[in-house]
PDB file of N, CA and C in Angstrom:
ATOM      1  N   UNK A   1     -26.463  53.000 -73.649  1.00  0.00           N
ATOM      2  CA  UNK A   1     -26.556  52.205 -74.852  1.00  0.00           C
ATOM      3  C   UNK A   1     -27.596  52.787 -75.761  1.00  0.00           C
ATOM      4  N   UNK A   2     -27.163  52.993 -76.999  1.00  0.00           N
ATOM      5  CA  UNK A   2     -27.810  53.698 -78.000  1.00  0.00           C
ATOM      6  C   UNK A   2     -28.415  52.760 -79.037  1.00  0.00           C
ATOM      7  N   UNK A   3     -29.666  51.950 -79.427  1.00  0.00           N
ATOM      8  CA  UNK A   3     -29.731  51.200 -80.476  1.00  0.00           C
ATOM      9  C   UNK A   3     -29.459  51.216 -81.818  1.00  0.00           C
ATOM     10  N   UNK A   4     -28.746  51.027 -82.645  1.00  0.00           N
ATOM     11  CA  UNK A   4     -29.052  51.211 -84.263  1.00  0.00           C
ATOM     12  C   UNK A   4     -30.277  52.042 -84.636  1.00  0.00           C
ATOM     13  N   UNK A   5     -29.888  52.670 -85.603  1.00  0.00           N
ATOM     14  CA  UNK A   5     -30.949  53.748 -85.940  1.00  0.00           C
ATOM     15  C   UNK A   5     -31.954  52.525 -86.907  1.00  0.00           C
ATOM     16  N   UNK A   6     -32.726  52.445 -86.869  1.00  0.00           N
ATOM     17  CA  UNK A   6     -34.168  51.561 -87.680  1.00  0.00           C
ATOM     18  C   UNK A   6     -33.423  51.305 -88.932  1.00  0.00           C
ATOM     19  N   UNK A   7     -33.512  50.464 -89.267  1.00  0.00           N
ATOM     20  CA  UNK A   7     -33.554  49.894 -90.356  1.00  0.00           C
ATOM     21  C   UNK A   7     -31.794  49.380 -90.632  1.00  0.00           C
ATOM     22  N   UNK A   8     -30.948  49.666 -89.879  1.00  0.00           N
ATOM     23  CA  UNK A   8     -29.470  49.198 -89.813  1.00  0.00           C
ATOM     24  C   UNK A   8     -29.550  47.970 -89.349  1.00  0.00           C
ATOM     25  N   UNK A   9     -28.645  46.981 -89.305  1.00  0.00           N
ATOM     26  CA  UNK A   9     -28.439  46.121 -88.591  1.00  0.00           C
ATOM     27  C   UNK A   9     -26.992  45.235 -88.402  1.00  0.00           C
ATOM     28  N   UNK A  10     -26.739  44.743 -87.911  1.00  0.00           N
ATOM     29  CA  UNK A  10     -24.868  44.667 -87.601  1.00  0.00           C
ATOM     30  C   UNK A  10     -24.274  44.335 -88.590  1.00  0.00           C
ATOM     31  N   UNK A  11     -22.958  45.044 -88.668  1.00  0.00           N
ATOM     32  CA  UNK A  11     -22.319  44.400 -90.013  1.00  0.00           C
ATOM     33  C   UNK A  11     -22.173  43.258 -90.358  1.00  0.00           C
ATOM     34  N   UNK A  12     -22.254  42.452 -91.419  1.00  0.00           N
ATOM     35  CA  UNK A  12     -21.762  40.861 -91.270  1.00  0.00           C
ATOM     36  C   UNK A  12     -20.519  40.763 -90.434  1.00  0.00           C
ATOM     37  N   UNK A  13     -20.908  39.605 -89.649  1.00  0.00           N
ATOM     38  CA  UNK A  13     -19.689  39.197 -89.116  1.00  0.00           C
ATOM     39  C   UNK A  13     -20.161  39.470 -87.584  1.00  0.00           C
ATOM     40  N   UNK A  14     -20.394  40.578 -87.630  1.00  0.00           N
ATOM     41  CA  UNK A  14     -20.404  40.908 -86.031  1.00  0.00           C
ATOM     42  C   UNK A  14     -22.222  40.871 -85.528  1.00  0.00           C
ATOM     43  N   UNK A  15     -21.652  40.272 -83.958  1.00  0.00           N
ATOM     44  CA  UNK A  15     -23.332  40.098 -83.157  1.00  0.00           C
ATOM     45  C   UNK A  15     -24.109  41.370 -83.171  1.00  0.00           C
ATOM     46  N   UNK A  16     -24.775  41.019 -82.986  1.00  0.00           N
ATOM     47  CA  UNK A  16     -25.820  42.494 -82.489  1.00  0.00           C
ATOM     48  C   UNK A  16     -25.612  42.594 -81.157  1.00  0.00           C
ATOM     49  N   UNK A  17     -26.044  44.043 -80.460  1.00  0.00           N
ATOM     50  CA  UNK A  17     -25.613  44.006 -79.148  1.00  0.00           C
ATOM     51  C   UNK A  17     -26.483  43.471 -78.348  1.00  0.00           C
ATOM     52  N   UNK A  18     -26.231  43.135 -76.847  1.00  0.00           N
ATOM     53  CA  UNK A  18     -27.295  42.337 -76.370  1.00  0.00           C
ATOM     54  C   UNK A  18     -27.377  43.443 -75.657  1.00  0.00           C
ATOM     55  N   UNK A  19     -28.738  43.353 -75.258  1.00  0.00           N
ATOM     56  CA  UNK A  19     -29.617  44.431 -74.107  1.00  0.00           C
ATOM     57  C   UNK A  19     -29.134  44.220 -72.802  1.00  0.00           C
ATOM     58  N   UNK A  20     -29.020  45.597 -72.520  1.00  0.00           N
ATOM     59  CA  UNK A  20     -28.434  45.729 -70.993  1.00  0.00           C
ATOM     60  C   UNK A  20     -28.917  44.757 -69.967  1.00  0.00           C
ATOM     61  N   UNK A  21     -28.929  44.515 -68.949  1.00  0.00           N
ATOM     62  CA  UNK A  21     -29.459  44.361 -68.030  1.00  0.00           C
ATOM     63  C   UNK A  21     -29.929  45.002 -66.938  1.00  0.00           C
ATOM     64  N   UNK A  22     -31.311  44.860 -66.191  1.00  0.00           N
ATOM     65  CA  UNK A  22     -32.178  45.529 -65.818  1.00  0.00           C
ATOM     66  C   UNK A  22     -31.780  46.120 -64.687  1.00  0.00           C
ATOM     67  N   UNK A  23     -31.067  45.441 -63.806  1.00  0.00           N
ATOM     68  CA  UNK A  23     -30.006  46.277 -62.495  1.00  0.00           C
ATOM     69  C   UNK A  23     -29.026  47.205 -63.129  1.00  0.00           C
ATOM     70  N   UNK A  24     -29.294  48.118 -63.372  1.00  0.00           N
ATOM     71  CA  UNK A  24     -27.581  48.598 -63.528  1.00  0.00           C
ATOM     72  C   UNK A  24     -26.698  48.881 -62.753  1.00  0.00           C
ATOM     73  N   UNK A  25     -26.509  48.036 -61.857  1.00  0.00           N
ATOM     74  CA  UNK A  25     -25.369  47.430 -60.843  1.00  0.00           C
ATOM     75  C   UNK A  25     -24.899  46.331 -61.049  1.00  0.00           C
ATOM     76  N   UNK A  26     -25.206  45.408 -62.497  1.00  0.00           N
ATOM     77  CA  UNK A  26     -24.815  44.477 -62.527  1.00  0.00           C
ATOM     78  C   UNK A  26     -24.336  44.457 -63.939  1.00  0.00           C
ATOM     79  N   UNK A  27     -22.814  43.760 -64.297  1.00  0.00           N
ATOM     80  CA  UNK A  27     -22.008  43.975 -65.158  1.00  0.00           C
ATOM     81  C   UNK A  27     -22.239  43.108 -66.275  1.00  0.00           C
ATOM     82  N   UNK A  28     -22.540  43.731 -67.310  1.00  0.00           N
ATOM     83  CA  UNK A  28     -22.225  42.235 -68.811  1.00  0.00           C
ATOM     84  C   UNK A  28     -21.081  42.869 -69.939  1.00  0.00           C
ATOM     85  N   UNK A  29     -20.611  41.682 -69.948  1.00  0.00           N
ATOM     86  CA  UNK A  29     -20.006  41.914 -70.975  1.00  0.00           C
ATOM     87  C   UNK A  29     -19.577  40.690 -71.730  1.00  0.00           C
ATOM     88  N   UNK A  30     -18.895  40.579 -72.761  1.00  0.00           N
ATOM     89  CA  UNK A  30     -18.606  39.381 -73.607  1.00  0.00           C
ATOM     90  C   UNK A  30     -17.164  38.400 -73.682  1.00  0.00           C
ATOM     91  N   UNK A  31     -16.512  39.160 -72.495  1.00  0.00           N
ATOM     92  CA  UNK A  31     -15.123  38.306 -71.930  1.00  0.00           C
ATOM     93  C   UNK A  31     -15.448  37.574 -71.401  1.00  0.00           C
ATOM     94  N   UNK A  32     -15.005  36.386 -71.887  1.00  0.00           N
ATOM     95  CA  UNK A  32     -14.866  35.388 -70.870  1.00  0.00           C
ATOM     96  C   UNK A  32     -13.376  35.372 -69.453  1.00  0.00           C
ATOM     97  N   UNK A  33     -13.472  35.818 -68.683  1.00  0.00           N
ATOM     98  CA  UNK A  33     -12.697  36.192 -67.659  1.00  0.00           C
ATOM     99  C   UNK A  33     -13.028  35.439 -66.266  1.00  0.00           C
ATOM    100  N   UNK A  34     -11.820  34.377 -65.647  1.00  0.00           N
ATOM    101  CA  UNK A  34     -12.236  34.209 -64.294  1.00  0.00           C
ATOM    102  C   UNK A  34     -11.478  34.813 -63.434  1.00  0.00           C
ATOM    103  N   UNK A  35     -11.706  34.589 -62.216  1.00  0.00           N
ATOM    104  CA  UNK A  35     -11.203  35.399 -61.165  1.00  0.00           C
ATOM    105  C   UNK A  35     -10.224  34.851 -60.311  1.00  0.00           C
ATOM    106  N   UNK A  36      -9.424  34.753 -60.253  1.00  0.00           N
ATOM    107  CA  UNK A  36      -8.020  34.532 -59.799  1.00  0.00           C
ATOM    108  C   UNK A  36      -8.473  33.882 -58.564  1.00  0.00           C
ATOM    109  N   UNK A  37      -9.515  34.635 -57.402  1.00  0.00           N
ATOM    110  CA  UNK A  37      -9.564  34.435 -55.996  1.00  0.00           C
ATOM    111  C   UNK A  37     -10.648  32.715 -56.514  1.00  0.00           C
ATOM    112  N   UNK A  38     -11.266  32.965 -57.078  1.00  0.00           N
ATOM    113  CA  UNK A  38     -12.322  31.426 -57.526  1.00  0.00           C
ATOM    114  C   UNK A  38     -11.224  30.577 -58.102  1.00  0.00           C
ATOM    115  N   UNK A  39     -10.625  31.134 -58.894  1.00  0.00           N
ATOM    116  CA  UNK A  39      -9.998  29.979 -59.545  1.00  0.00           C
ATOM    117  C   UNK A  39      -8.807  28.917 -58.397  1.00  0.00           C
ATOM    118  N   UNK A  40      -8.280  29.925 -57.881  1.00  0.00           N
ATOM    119  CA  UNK A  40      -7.108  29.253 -56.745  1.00  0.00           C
ATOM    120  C   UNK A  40      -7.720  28.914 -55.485  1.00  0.00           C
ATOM    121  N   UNK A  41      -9.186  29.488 -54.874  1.00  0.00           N
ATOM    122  CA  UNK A  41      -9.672  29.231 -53.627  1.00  0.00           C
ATOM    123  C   UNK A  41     -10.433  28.556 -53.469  1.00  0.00           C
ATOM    124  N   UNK A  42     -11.685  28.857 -54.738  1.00  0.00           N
ATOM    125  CA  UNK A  42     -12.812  28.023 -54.461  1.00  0.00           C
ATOM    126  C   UNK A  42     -14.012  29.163 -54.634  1.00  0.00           C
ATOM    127  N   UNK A  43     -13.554  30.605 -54.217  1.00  0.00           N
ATOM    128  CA  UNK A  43     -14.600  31.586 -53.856  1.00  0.00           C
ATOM    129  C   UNK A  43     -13.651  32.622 -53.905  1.00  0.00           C
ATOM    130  N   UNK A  44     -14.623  33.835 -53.875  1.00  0.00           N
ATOM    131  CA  UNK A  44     -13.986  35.388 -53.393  1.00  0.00           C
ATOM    132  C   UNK A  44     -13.789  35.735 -52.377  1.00  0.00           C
ATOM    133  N   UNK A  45     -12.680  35.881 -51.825  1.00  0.00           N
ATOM    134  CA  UNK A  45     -12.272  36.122 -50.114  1.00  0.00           C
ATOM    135  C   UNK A  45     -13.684  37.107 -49.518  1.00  0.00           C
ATOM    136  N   UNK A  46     -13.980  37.440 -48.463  1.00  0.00           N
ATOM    137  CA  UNK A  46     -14.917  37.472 -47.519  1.00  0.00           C
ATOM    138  C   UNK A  46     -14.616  39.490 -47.946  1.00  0.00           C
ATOM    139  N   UNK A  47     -13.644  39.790 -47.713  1.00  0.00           N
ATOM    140  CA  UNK A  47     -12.777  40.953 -47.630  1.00  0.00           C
ATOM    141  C   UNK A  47     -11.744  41.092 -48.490  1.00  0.00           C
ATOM    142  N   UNK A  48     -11.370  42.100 -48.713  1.00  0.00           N
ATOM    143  CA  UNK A  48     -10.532  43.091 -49.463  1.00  0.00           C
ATOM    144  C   UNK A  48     -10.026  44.051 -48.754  1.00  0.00           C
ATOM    145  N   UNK A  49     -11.189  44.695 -48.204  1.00  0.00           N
ATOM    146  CA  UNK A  49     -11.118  45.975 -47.253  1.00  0.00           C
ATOM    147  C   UNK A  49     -11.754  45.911 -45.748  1.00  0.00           C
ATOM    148  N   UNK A  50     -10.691  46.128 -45.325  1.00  0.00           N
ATOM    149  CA  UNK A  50     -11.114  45.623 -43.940  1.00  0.00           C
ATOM    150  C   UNK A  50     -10.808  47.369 -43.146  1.00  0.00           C
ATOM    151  N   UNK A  51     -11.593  47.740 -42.391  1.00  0.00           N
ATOM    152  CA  UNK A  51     -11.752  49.478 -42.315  1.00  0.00           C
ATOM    153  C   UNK A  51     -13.070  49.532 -41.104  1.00  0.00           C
ATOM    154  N   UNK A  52     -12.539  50.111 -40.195  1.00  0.00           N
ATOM    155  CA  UNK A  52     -14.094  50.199 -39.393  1.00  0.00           C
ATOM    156  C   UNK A  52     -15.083  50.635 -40.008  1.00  0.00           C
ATOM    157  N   UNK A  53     -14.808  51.395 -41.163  1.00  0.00           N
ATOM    158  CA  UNK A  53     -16.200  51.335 -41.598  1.00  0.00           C
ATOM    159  C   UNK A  53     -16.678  51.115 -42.916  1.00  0.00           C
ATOM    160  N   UNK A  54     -16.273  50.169 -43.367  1.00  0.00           N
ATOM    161  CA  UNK A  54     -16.852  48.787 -44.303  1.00  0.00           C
ATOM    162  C   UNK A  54     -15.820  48.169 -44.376  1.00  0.00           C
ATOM    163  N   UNK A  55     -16.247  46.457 -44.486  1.00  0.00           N
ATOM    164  CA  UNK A  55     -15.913  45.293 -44.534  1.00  0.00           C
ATOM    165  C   UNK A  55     -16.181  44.838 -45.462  1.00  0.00           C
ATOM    166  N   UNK A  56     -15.260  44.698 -46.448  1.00  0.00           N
ATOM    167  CA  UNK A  56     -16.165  43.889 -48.024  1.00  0.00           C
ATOM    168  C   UNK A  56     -14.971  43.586 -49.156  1.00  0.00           C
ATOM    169  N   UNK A  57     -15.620  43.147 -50.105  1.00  0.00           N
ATOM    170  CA  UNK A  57     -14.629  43.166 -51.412  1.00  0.00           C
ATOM    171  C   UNK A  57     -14.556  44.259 -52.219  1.00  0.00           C
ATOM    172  N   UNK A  58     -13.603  44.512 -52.372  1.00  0.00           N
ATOM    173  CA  UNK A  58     -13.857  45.827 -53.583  1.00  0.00           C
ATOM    174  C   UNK A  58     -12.674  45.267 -54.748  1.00  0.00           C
ATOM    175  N   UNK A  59     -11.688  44.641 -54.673  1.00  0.00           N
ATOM    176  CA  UNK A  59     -10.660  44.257 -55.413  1.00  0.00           C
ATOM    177  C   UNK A  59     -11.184  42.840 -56.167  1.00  0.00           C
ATOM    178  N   UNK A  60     -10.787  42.794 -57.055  1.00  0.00           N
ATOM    179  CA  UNK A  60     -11.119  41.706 -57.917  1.00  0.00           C
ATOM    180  C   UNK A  60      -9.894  41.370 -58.584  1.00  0.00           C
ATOM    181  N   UNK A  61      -9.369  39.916 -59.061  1.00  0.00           N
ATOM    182  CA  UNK A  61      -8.479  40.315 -59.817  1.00  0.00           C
ATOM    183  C   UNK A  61      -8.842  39.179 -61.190  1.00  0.00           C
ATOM    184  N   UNK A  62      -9.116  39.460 -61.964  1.00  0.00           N
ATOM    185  CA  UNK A  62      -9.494  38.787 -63.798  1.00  0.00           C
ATOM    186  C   UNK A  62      -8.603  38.743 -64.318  1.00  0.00           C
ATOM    187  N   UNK A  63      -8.836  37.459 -65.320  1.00  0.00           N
ATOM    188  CA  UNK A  63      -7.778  36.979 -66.065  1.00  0.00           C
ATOM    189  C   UNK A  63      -8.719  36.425 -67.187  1.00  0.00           C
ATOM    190  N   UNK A  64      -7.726  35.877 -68.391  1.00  0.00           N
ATOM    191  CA  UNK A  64      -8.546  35.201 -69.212  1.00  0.00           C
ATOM    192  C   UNK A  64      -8.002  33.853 -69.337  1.00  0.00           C
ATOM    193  N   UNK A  65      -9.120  33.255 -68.787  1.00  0.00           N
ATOM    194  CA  UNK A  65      -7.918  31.490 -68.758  1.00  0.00           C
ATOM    195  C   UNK A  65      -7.570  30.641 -69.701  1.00  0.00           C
ATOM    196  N   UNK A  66      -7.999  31.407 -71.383  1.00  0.00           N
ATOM    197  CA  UNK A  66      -7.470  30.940 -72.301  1.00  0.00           C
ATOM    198  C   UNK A  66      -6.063  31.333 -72.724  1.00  0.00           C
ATOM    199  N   UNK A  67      -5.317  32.591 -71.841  1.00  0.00           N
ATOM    200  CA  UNK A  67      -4.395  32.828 -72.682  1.00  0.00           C
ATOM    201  C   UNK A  67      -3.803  33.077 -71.271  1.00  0.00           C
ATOM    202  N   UNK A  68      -4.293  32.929 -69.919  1.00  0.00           N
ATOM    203  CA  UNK A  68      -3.182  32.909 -68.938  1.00  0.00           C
ATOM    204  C   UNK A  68      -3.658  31.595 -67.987  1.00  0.00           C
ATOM    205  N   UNK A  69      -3.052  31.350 -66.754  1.00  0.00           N
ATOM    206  CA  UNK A  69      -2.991  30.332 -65.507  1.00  0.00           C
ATOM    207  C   UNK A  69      -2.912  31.445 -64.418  1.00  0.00           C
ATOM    208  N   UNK A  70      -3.554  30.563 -63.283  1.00  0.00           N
ATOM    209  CA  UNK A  70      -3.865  31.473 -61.983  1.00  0.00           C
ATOM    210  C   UNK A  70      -2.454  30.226 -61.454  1.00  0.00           C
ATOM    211  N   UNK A  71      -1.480  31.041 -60.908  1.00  0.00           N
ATOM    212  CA  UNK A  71      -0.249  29.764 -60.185  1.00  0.00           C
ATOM    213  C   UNK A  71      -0.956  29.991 -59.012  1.00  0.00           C
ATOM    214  N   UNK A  72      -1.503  31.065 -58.796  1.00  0.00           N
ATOM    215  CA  UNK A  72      -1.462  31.405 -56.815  1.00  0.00           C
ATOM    216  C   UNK A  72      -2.360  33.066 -56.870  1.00  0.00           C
ATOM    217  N   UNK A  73      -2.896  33.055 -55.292  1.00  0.00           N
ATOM    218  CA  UNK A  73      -3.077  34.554 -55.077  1.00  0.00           C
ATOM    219  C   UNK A  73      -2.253  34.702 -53.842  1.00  0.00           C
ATOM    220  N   UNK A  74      -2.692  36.270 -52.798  1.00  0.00           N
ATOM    221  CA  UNK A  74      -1.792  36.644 -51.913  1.00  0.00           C
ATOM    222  C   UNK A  74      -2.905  36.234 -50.851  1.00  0.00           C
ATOM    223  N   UNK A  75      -2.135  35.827 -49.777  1.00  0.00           N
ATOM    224  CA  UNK A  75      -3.345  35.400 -48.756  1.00  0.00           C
ATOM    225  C   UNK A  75      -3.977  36.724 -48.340  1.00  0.00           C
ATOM    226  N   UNK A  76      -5.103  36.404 -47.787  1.00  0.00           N
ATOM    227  CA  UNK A  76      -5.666  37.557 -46.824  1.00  0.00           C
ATOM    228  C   UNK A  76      -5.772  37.096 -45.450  1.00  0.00           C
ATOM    229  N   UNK A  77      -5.697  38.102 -44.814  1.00  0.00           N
ATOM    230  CA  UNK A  77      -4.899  37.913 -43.673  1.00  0.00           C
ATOM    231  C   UNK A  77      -6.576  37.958 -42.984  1.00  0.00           C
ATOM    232  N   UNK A  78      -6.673  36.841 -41.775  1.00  0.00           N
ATOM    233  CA  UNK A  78      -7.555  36.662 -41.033  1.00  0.00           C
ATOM    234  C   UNK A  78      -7.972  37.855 -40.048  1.00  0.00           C
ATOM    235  N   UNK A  79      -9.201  38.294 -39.781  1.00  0.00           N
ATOM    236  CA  UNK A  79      -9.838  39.417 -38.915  1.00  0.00           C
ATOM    237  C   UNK A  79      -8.956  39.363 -37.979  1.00  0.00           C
ATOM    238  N   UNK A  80      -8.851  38.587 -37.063  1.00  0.00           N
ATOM    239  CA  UNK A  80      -8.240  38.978 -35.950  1.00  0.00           C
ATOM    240  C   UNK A  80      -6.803  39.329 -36.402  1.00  0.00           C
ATOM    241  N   UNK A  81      -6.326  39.270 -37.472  1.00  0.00           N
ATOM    242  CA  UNK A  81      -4.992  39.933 -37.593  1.00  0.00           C
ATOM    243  C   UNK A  81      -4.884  41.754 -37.765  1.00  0.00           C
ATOM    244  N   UNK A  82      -5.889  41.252 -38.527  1.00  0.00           N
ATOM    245  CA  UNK A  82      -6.232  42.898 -39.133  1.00  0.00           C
ATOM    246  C   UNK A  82      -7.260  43.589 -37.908  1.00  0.00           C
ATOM    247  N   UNK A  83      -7.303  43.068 -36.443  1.00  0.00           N
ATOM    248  CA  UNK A  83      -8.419  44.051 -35.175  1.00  0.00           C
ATOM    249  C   UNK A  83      -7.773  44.909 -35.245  1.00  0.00           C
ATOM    250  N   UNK A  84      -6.219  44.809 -34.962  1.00  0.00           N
ATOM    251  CA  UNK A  84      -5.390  45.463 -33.929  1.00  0.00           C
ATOM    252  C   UNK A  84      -5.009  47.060 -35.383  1.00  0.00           C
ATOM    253  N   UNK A  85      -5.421  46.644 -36.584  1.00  0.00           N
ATOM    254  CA  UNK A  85      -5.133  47.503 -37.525  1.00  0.00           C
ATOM    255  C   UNK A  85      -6.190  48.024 -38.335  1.00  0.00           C
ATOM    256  N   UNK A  86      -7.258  48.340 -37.449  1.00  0.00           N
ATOM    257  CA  UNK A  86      -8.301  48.377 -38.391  1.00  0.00           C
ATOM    258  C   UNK A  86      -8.632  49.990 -38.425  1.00  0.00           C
ATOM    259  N   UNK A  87      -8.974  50.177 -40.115  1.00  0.00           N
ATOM    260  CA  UNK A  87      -8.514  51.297 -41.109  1.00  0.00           C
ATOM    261  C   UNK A  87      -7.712  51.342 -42.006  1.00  0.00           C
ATOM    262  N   UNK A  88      -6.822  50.258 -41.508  1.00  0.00           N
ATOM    263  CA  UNK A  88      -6.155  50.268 -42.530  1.00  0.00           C
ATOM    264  C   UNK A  88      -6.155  49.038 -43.564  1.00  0.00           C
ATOM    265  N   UNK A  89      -6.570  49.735 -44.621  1.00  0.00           N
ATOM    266  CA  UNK A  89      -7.117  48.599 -46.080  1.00  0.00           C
ATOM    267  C   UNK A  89      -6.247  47.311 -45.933  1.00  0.00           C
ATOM    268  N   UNK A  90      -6.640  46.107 -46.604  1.00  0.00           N
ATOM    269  CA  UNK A  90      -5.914  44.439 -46.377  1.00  0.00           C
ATOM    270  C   UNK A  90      -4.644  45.210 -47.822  1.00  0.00           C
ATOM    271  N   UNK A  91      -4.956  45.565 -48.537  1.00  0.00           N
ATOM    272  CA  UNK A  91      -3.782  46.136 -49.467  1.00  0.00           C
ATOM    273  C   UNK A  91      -2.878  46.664 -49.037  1.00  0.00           C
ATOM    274  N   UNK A  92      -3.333  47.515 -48.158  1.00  0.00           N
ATOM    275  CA  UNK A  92      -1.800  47.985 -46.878  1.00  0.00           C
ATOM    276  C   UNK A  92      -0.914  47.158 -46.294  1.00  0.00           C
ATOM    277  N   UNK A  93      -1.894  46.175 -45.387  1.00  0.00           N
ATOM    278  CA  UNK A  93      -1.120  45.411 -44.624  1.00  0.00           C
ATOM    279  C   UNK A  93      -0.655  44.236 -45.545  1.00  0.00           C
ATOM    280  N   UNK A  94      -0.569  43.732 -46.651  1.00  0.00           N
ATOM    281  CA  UNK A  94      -0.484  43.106 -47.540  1.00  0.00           C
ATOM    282  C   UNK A  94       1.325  43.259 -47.778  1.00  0.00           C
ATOM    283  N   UNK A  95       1.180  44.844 -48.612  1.00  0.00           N
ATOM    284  CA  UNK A  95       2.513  45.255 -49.054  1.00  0.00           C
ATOM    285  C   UNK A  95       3.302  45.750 -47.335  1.00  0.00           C
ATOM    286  N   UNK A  96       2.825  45.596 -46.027  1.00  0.00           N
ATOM    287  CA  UNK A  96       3.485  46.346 -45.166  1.00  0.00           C
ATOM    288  C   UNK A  96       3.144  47.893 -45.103  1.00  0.00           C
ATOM    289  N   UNK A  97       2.932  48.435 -43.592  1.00  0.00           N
ATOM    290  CA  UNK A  97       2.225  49.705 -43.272  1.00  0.00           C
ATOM    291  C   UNK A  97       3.068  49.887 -42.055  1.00  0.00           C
ATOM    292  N   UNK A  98       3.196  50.964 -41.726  1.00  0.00           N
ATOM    293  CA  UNK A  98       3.791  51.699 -40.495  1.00  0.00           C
ATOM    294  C   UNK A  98       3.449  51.065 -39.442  1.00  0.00           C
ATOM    295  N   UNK A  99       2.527  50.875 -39.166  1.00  0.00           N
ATOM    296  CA  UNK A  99       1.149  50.284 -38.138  1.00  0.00           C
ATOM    297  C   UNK A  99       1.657  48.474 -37.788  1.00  0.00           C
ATOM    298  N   UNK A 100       1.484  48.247 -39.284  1.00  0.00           N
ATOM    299  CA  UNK A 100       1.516  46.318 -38.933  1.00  0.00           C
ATOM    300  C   UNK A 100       2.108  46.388 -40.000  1.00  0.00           C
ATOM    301  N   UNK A 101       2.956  45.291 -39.653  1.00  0.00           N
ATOM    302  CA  UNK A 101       3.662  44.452 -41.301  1.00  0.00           C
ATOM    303  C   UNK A 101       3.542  42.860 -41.130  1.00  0.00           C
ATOM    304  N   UNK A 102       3.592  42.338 -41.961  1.00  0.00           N
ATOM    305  CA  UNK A 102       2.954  40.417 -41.963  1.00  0.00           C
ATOM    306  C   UNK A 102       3.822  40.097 -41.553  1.00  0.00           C
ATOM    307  N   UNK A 103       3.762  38.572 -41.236  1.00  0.00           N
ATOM    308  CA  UNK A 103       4.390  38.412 -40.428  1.00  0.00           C
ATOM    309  C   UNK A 103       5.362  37.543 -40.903  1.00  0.00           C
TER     310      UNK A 103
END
């Protein structure tokens, strides 16, 4: 982020930009966007990626709830489903994998 050169300042009409934030691991921006997994669950599933070696969210899915509706998400399939397949991402076993397909 580059500031206005001195003595500029935003065109009418438009905000000035707001200052980053001090983590830069942490995202701003000016959409208002919720998240499909909050909006239909309550929270963000536990997992996304389920892999011996990391366990976490990496998938998100945003919307803007002024101009869409969350009807539903795709379940995620409980750990012990995914032991017997582990490496292979919940997106795999989701759409079906060589390995496991839902059931």
């Amino acid at each position: 982020y580059l500031p206005p050169p001195k003595g500029a300042g935003a065109p009418a009409g438009v905000a000035p930009p707001r200052v980053l934030p001090a983590d830069p691991r942490e995202i701003a921006h000016r959409l208002d966007l919720a998240s499909a997994y909050r909006v239909a669950l309550g929270a963000e599933p536990a997992y996304t990626n389920y892999t011996a070696g990391f366990r976490g969210t990496l998938d998100y899915l945003w919307f803007d709830p002024a101009a869409l509706g969350c009807l539903g998400v795709a379940r995620i399939p409980a750990e012990d489903e995914l032991e017997s397949g582990a490496g292979v991402g919940v997106g795999a076993w989701l759409v079906g994998s060589r390995s496991r397909s839902p059931p």
